[in-house]
Each structure stands twice: as C-alpha cells, then as structure tokens.
Protein backbone atom coordinates (compact mmCIF):
# COMPACT_ATOMS: atom_id res chain seq x y z
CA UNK A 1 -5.50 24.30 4.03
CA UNK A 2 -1.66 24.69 3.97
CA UNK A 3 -0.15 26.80 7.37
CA UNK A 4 1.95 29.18 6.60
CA UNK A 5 4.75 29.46 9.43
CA UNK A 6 6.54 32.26 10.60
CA UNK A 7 10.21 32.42 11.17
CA UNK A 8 9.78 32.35 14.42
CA UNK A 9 7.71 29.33 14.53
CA UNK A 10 10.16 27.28 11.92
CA UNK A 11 12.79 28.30 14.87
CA UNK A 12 10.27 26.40 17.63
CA UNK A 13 9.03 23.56 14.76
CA UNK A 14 13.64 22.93 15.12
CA UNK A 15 13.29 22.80 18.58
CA UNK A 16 10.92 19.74 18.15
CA UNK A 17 12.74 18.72 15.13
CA UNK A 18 16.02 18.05 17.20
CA UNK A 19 14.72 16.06 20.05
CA UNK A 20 13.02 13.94 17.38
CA UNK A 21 16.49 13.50 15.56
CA UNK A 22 18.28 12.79 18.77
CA UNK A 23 16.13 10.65 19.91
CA UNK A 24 16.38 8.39 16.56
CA UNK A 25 19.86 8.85 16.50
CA UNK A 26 19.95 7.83 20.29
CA UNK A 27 17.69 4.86 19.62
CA UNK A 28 20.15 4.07 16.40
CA UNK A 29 22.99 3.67 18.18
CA UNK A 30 21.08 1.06 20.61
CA UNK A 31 20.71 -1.55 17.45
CA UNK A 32 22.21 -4.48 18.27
CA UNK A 33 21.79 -8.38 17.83
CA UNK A 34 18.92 -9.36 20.53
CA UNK A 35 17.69 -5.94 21.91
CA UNK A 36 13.56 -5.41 21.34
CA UNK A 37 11.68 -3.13 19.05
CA UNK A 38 10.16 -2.72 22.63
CA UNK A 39 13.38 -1.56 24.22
CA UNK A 40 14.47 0.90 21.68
CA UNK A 41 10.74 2.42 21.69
CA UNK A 42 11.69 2.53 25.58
CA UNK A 43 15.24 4.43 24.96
CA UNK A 44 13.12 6.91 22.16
CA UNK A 45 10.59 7.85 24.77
CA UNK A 46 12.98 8.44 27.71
CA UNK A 47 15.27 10.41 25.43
CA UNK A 48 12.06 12.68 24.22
CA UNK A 49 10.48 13.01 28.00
CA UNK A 50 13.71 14.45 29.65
CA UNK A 51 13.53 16.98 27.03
CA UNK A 52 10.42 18.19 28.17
CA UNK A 53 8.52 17.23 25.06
CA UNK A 54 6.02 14.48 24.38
CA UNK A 55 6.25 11.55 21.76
CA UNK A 56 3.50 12.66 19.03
CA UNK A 57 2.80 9.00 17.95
CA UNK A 58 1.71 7.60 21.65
CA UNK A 59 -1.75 7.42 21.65
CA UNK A 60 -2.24 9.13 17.98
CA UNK A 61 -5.28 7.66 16.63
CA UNK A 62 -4.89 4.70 18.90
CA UNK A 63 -1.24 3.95 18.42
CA UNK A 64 -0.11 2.16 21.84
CA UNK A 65 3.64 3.27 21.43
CA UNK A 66 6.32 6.46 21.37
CA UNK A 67 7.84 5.10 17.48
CA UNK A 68 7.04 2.87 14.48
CA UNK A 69 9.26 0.63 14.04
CA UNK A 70 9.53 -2.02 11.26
CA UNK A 71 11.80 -4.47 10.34
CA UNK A 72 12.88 -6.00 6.89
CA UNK A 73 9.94 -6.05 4.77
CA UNK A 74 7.48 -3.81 7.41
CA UNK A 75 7.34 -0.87 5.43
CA UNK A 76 5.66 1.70 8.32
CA UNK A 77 4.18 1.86 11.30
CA UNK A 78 5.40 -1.58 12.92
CA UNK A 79 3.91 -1.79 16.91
CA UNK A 80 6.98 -2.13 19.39
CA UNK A 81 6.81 -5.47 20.90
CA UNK A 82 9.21 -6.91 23.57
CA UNK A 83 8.75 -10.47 21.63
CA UNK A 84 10.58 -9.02 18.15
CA UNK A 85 13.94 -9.04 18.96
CA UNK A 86 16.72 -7.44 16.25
CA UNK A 87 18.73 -10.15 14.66
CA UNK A 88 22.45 -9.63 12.82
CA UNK A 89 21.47 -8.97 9.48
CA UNK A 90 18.25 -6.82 9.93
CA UNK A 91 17.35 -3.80 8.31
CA UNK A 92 15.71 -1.58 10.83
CA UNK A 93 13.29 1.48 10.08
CA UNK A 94 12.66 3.70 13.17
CA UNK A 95 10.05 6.75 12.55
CA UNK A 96 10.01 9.42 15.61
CA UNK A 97 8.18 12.35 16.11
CA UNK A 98 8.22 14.66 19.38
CA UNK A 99 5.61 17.36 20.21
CA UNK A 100 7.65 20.68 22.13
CA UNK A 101 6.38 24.09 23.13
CA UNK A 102 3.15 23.64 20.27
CA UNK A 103 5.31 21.84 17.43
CA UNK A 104 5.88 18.92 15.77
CA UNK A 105 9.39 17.73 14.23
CA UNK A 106 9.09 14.10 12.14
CA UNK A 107 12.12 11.87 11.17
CA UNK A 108 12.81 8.65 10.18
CA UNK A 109 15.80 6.35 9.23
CA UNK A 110 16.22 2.73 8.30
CA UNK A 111 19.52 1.25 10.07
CA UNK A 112 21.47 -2.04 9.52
CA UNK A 113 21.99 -4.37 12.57
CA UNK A 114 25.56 -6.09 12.04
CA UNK A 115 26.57 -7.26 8.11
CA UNK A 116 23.52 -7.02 5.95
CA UNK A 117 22.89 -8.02 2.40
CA UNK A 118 24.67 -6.43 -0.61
CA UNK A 119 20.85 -6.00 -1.93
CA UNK A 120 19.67 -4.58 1.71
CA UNK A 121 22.46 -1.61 1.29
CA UNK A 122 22.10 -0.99 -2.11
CA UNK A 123 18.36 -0.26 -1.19
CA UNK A 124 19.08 1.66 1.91
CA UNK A 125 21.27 4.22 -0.13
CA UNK A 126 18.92 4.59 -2.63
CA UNK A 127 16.29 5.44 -0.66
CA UNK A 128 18.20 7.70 1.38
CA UNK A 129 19.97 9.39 -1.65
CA UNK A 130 16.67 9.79 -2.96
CA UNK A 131 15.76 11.46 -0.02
CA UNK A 132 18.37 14.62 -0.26
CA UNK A 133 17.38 14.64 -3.78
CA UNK A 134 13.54 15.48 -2.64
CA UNK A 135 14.36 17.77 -0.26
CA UNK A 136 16.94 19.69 -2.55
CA UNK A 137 13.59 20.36 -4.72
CA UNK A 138 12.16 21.92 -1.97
CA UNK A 139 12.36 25.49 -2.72
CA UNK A 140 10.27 28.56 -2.96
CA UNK A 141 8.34 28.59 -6.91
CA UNK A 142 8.63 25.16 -7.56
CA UNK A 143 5.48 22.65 -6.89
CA UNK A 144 4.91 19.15 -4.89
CA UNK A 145 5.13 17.47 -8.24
CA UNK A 146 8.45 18.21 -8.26
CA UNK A 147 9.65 17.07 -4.98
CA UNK A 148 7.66 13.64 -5.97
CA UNK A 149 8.52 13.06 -9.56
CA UNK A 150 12.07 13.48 -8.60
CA UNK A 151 11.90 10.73 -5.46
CA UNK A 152 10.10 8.39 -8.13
CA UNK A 153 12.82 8.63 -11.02
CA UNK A 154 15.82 8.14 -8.91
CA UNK A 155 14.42 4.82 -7.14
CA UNK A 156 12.81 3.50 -10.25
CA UNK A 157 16.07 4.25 -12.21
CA UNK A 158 17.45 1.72 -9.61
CA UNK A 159 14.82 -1.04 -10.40
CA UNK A 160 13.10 -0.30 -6.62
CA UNK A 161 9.56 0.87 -6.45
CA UNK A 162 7.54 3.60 -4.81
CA UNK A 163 4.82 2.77 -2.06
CA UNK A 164 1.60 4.33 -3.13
CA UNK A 165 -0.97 3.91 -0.23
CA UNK A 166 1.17 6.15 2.23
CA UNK A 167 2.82 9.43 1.59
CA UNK A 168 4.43 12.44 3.05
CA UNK A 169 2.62 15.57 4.86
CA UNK A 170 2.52 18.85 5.78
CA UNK A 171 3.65 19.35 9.45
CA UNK A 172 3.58 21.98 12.47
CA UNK A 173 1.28 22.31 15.08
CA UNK A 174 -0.19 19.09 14.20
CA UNK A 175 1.41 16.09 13.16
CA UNK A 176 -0.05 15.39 9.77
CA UNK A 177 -1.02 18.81 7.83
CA UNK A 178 -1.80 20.01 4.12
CA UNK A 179 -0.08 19.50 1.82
CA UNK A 180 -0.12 15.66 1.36
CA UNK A 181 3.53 15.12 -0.40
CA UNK A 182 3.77 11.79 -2.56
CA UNK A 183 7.22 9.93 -3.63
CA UNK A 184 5.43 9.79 -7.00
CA UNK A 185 4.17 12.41 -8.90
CA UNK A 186 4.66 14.32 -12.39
CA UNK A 187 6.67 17.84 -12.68
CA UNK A 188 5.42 20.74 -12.14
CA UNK A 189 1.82 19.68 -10.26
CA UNK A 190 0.75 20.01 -7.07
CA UNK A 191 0.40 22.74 -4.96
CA UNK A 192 2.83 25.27 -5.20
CA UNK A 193 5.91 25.99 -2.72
CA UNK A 194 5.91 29.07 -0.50
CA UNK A 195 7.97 30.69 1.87
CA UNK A 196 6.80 29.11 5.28
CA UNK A 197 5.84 25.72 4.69
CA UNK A 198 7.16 22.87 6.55
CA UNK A 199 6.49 19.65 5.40
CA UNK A 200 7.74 15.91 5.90
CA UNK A 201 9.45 14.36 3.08
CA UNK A 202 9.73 10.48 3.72
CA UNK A 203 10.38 8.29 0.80
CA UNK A 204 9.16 4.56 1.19
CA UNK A 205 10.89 2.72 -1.44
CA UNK A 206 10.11 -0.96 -1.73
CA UNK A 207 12.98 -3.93 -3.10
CA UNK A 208 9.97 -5.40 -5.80
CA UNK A 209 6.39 -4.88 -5.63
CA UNK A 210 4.51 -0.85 -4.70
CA UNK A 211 2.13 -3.53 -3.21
CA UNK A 212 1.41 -3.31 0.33
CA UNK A 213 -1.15 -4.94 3.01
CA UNK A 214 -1.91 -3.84 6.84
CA UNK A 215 -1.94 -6.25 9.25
CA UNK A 216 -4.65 -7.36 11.90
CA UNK A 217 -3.53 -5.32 14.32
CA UNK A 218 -4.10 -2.68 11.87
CA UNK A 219 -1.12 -0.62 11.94
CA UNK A 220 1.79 -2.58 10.59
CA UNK A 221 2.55 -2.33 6.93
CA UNK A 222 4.39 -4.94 5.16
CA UNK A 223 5.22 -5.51 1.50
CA UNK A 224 3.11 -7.88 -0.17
CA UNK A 225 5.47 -9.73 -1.42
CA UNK A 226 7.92 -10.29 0.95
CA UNK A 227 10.96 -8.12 -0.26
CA UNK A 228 12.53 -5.61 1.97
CA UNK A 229 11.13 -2.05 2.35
CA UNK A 230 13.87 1.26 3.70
CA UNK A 231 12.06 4.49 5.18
CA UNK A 232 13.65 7.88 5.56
CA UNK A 233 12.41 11.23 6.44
CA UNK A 234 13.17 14.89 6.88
CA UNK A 235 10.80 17.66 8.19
CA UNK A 236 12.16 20.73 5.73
CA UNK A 237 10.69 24.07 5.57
CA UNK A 238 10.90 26.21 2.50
CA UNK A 239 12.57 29.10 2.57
CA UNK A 240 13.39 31.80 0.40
CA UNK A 241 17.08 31.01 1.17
CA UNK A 242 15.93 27.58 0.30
CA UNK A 243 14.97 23.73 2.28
CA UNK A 244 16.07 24.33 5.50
CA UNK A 245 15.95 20.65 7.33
CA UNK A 246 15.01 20.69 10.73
CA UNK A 247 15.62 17.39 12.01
CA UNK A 248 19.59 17.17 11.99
CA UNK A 249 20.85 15.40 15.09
CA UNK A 250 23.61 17.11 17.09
CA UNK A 251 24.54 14.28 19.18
CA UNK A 252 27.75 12.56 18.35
C-alpha cells in the first residue's frame, strides 16, 4: 500500500533527507588514496548521531554497518571493512540513509578517488544524468513506468545496462515502502503518481552485463562480469508543484 504524506510530513521526511545528504557529502569529501570503507562508514555515522538522528541501515535486516559502500564493480550494499582501503583510481559508491523525528531520507552517490578512467567518468555521468532525468518524470498524473522507461533509454542509449535484481522504493516512515520503482520499465505503467508520495529513485547502471551475484557474506553485490557498476539516488516527493528532492546537501 502506497503512504500518502502530508506536507507537513514531506517537511520532517527533508529533515532526514538533509542529514543523510550531509552526511554523504561529508563522507565524500573524506575519499582519499588509503583511507577505509571502514573509516568513512565511521565519519557517516558520527556526522548522522550529532544530528540527533540514527543511521537506518545499522542493524536493518542484519546489516552490521551505518552505509553501503562499494567499490568499482560492487554494485550495492558493500559491508565497511577496515581491510578495503580506497586506492587512486577507484570509483566509490556510498548509499546513506538517516532515521529523524519518525522519517527516513535515502541518498546515494558514486565518487572518484584521484584520476580515474575515461570509461569510469563517462559511466559516472551517465548514471547520474540519468538520474535528474528520472526524477524530472516525477510528477503528479504520470506513472512509475515513466520514471523507469526513461532511466533505461538514456543508459542503454549509452551502451551501459540496467541492474534488474534491485530497484528503487517508496520511502517515509520506513525505509523501504510501496511503490517498488525500477530503472527499467515501459511508459505509461505502473502505479500512478499522486500528490504525496515520496519515493527513492536510485539508478544502478552497470559498464557491460545487467548480471549480478551476492556474495557469501550475503550482502555485497558485484557485477558478474567484472566491469564497473555507478549508484546514485534521490528521495523526491511528488508534488503538485512538481519532484521536490529532499536530499540536497547544504554543506559547502
């Protein structure tokens, strides 16, 4: 069942939606040759905890730390560990969520440690691009299809592909609501858009294969293949002014 939110709550779900931004943005600024996934998962869960709010991924369905991050070909989910340490050239994907005053607020970017490949960018900005593309689909009338199909095209139109076996959500008062929101899709399907949804729109666009595997320690997704994998992600509410993205950092 799809939650309708109030204006009010969208106002609280921003709230949530900015510590979660500032702390990625916080933790972004951190990448650097030799420092742990460990440490920045360290920097993300200070930054959320002197805000007063709590990181929704610790302990969520077992997870043993504050943020997924994955390197290079991990597409989601990656475990912080102090043994993986960032090296020049890396392309890293840091997902943060924080819980505040009843609310979640989701967000994700993929950021480049030192010089990375002319490939590794080109995939980054499509991705991302792709991104602002979703989200600009997000408004009141139009359906999930839409939002998807247009994700799908852009990569694919790039010679990328679009992970399958994980997709977007619905979001609020718990971290993973209706409506499920794929990065593929046909137009005009899917549930329909209304005033008071908030949802998490996080394209995961591979280099080659959609194929993807989970690891033994059953969180960390990598591409089967090998290639390199870029994650990004807005939480959004529709509006009837149209998407209104609520996690924008405001840290310089």
């Amino acid at each position: 069942m799809v939650v309708l939110k109030t204006d009010r709550e969208i106002s609280q779900m921003k709230k949530a939606g900015l510590i979660a931004a500032n702390a990625l943005h916080t933790a972004g600024k951190a990448i650097e040759p030799g420092i742990s996934t460990l440490e920045l998962d360290t920097i993300i869960r200070k930054y959320i905890e002197s805000k007063g709010a709590k990181p929704s991924c610790l302990g969520y369905g077992g997870f043993p730390n504050s943020a997924c991050i994955s390197v290079n070909n991990e597409v989601i989910h990656g475990i912080p560990s102090k043994d993986k340490k960032i090296k020049n050239g890396d392309i890293v994907s840091v997902d943060v969520a924080a819980f505040y005053e009843g609310f979640h607020g989701d967000t994700a970017y993929t950021f480049t440690c030192g010089e990375v490949s002319k490939n590794a960018k080109s995939l980054l900005d499509a991705t991302y691009e792709s991104l602002l593309k979703g989200i600009k689909k997000a408004t009141v009338g139009n359906r999930i299809g839409d939002i998807s199909s247009t994700i799908q095209e852009y990569v694919e139109a790039r010679g990328y592909s679009v992970v399958r076996d994980f997709v977007g959500h619905g979001i609020g008062a718990q971290l993973h609501e209706d409506p499920s929101v794929p990065n593929y899709g046909v137009p005009s399907r899917g549930v329909r858009l209304l005033p008071g949804m908030t949802i998490a729109i996080e394209p995961m666009i591979n280099e080659g294969s959609f194929e993807v595997e989970v690891l033994s320690d059953d969180w960390t997704c990598i591409t089967k293949d090998g290639k390199l994998s870029a994650h990004f992600e807005h939480t959004v509410a529709v509006t009837s002014s149209g998407p209104a993205i609520l996690t924008i950092p405001d840290l310089v």
